[in-house]
N, C-alpha and C. Protein backbone atom coordinates (compact mmCIF):
# COMPACT_ATOMS: atom_id res chain seq x y z
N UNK A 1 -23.02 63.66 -22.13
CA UNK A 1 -24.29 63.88 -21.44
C UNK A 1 -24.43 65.37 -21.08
N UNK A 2 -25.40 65.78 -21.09
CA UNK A 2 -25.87 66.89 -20.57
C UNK A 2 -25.85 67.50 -19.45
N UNK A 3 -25.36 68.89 -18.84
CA UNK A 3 -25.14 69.68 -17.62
C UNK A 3 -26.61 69.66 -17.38
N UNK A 4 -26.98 69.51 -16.09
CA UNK A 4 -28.58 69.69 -14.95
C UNK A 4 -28.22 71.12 -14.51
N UNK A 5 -29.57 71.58 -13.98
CA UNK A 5 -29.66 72.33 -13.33
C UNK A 5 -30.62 72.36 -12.27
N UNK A 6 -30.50 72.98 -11.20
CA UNK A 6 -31.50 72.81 -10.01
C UNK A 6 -31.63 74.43 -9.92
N UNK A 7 -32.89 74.61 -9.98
CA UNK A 7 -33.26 75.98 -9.82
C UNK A 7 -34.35 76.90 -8.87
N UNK A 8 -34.43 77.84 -8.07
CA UNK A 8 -35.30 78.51 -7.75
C UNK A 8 -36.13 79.34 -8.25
N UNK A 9 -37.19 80.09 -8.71
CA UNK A 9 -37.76 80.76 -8.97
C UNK A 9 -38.63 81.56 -7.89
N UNK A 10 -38.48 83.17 -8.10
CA UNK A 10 -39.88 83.64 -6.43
C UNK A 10 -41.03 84.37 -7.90
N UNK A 11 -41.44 83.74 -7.43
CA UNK A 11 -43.29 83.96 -7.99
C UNK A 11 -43.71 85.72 -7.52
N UNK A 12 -44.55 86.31 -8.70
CA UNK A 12 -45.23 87.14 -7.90
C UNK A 12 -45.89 87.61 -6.67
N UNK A 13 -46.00 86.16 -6.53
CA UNK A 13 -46.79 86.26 -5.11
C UNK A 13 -46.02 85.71 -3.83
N UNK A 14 -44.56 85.77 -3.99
CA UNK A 14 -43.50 85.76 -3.30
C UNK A 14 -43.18 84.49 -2.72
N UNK A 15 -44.03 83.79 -3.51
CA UNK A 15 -43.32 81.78 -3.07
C UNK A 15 -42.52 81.46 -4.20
N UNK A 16 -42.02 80.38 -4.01
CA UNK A 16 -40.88 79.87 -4.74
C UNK A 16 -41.27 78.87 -5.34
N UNK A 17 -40.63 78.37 -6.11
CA UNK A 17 -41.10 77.13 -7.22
C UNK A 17 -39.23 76.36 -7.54
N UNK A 18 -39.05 75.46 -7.46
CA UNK A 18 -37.87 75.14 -7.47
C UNK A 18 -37.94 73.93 -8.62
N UNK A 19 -37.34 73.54 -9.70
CA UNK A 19 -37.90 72.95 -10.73
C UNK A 19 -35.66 72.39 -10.95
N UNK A 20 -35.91 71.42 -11.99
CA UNK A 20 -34.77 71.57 -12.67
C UNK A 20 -34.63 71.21 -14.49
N UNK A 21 -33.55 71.03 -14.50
CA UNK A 21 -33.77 71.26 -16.44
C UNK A 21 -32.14 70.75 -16.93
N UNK A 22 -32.42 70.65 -18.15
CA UNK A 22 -30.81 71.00 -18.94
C UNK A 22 -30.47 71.67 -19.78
N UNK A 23 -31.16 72.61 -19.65
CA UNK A 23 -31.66 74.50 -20.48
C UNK A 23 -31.63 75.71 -19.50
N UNK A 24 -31.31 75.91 -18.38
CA UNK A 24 -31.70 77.20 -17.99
C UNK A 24 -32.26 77.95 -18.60
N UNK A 25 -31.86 78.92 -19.43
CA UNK A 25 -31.89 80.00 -20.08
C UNK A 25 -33.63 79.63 -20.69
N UNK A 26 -33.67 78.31 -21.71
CA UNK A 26 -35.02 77.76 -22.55
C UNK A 26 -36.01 77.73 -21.32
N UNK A 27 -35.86 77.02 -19.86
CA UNK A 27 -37.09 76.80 -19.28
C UNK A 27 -37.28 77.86 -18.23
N UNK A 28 -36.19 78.56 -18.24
CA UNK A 28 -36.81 80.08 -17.25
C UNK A 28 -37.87 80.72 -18.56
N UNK A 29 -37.54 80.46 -19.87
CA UNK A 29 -38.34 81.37 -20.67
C UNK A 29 -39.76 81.10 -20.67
N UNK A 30 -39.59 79.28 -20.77
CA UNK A 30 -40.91 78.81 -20.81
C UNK A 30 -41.69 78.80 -19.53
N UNK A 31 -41.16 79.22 -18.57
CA UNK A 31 -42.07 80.02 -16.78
C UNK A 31 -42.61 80.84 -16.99
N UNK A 32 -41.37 82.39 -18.39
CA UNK A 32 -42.16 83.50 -18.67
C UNK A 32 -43.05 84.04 -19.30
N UNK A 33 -43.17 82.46 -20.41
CA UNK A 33 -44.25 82.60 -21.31
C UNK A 33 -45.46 82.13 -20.85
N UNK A 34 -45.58 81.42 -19.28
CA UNK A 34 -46.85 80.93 -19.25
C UNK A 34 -46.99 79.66 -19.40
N UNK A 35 -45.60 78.60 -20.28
CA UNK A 35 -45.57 77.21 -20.50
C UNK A 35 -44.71 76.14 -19.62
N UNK A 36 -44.37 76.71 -18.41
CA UNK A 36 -44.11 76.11 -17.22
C UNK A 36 -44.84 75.24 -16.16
N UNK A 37 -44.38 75.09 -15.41
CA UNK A 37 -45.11 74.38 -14.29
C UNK A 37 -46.90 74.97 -13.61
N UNK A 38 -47.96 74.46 -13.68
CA UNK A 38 -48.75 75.01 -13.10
C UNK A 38 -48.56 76.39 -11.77
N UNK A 39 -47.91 75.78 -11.27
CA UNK A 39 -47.63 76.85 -9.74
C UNK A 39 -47.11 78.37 -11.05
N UNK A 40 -45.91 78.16 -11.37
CA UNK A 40 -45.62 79.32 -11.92
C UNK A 40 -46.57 79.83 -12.90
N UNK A 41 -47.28 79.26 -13.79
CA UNK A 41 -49.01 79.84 -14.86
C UNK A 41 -49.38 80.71 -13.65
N UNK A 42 -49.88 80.79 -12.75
CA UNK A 42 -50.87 81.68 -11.84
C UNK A 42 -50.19 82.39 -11.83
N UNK A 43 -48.69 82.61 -11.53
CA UNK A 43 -47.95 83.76 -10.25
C UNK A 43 -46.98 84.39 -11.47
N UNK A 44 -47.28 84.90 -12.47
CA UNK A 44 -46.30 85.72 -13.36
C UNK A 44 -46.15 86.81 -12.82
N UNK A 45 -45.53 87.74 -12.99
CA UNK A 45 -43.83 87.16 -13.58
C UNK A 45 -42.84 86.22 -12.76
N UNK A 46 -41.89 85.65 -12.68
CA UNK A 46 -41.25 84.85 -12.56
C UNK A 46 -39.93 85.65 -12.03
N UNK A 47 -38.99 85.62 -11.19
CA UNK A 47 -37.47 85.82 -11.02
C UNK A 47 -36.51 84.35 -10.80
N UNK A 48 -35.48 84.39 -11.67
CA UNK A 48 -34.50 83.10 -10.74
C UNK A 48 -33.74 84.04 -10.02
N UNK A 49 -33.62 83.27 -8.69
CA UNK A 49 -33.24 84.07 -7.47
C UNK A 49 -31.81 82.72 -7.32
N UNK A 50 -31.98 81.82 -8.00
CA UNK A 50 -31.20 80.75 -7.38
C UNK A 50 -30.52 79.66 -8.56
N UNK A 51 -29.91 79.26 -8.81
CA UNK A 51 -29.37 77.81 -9.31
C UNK A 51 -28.25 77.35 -8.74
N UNK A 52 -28.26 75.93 -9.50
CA UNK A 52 -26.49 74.98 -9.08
C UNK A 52 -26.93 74.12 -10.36
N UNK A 53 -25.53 74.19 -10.72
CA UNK A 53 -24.77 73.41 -12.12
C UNK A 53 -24.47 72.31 -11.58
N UNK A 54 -25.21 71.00 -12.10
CA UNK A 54 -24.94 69.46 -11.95
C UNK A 54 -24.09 68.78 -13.27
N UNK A 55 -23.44 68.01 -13.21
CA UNK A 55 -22.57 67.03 -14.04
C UNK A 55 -23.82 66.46 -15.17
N UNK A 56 -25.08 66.20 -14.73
CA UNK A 56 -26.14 65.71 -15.60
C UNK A 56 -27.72 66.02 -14.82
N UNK A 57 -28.56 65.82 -15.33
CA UNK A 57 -29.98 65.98 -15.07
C UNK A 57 -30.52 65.42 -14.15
N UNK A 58 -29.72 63.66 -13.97
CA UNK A 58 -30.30 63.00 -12.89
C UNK A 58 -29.88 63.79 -11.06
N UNK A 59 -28.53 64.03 -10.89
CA UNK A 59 -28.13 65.06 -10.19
C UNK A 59 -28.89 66.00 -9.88
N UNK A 60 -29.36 66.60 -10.94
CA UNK A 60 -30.07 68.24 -10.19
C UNK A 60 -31.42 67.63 -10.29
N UNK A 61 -31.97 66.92 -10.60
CA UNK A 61 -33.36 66.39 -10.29
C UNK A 61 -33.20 65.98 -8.62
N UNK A 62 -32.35 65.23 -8.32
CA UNK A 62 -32.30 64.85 -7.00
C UNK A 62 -32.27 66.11 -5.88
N UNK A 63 -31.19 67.00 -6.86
CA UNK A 63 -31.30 68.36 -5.46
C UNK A 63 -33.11 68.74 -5.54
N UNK A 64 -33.18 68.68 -6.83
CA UNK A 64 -34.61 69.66 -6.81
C UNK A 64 -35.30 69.20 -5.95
N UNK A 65 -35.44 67.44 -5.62
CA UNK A 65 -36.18 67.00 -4.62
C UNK A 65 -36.15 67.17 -3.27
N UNK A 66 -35.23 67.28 -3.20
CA UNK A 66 -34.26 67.48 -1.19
C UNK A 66 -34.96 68.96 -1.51
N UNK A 67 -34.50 69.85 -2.26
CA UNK A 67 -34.19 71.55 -1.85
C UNK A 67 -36.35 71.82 -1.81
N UNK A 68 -36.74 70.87 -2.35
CA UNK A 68 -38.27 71.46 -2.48
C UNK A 68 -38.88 70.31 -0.86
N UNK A 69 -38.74 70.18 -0.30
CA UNK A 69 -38.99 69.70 0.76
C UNK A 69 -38.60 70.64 1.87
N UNK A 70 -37.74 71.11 1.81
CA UNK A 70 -36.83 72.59 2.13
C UNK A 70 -38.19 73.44 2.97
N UNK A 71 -38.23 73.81 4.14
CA UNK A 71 -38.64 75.46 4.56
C UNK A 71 -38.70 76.52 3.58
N UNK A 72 -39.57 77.18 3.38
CA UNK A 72 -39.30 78.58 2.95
C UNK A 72 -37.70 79.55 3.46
N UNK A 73 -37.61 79.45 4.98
CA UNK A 73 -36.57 79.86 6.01
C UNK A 73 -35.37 79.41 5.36
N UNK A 74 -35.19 77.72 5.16
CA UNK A 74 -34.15 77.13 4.79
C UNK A 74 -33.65 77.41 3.57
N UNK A 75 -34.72 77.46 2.41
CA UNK A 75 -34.81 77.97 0.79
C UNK A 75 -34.19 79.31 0.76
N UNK A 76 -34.67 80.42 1.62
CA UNK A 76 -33.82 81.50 1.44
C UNK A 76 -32.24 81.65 1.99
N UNK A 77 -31.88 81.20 3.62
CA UNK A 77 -30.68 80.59 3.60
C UNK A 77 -30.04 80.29 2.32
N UNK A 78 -30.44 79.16 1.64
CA UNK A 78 -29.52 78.64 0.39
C UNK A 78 -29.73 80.05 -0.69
N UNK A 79 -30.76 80.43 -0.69
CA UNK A 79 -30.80 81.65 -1.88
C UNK A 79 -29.83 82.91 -1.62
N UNK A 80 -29.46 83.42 -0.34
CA UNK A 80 -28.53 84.27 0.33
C UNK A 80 -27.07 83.68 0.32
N UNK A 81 -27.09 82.62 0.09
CA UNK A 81 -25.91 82.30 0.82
C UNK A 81 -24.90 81.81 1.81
N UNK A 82 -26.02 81.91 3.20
CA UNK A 82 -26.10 81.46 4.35
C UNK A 82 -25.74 79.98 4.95
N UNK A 83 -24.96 79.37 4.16
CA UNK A 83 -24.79 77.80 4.42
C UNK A 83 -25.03 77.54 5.69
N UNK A 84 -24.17 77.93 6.81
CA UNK A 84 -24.13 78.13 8.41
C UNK A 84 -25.38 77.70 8.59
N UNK A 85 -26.35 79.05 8.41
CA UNK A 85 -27.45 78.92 9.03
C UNK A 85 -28.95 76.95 8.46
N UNK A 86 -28.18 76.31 7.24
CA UNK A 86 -29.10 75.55 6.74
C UNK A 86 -28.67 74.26 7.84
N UNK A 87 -27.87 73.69 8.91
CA UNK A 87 -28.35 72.65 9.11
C UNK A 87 -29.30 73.43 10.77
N UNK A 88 -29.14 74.56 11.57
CA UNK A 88 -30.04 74.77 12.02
C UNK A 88 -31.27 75.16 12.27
N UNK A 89 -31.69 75.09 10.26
CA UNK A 89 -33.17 75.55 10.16
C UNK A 89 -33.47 73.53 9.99
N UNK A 90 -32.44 72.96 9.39
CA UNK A 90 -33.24 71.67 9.71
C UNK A 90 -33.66 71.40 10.80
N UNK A 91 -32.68 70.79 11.57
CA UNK A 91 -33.38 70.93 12.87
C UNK A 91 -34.05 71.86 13.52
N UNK A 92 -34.83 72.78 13.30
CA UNK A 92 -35.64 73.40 13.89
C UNK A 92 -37.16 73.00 12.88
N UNK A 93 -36.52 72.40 12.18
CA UNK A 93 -38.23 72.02 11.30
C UNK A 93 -38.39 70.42 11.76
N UNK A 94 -37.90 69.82 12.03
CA UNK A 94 -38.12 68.63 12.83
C UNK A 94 -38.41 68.79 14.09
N UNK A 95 -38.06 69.92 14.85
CA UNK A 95 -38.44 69.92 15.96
C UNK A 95 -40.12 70.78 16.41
N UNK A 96 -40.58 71.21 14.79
CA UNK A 96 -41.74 71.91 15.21
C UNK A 96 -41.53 73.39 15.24
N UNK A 97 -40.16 73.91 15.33
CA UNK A 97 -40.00 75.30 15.72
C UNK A 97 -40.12 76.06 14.51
């Protein structure tokens, strides 16, 4: 079976698009050509700022779902590095803050 991937992308217009695949390399291209996800068509050019390597597709489909529910705040945490800081941006997005 095939390696997943769960990925970030920051848009021109400095939002993120978080998608997954079992191509990196093929569907970052198809973001740059314009044959990606609607959100990314408007906001060219495209950067990956982010991934994680899954065992298979169903895997990183699931992160893609959790991580795109995600804060902007929380999304960059994980894009930096910041583990620490991701379970107190959860709770601060449940709490309204």
């Amino acid at each position: 079976m095939a390696k997943g991937y769960m990925y970030i992308l920051k848009c021109v217009d400095d939002s993120y698009y978080t998608g997954s695949t079992i191509n990196l390399e093929l569907r970052l291209a198809q973001h740059q050509n314009g044959e990606g996800a609607n959100h990314t068509r408007k906001r060219l050019p495209v950067v990956l700022v982010y991934y994680e390597e899954y065992q298979n597709i169903a895997e990183a489909f699931y992160r893609e779902k959790q991580v795109q529910g995600w804060s902007r705040k929380k999304k960059e945490a994980l894009i930096e590095n910041r583990p620490d800081d991701l379970p107190l941006l959860s709770k601060n997005k449940e709490s309204g803050k």
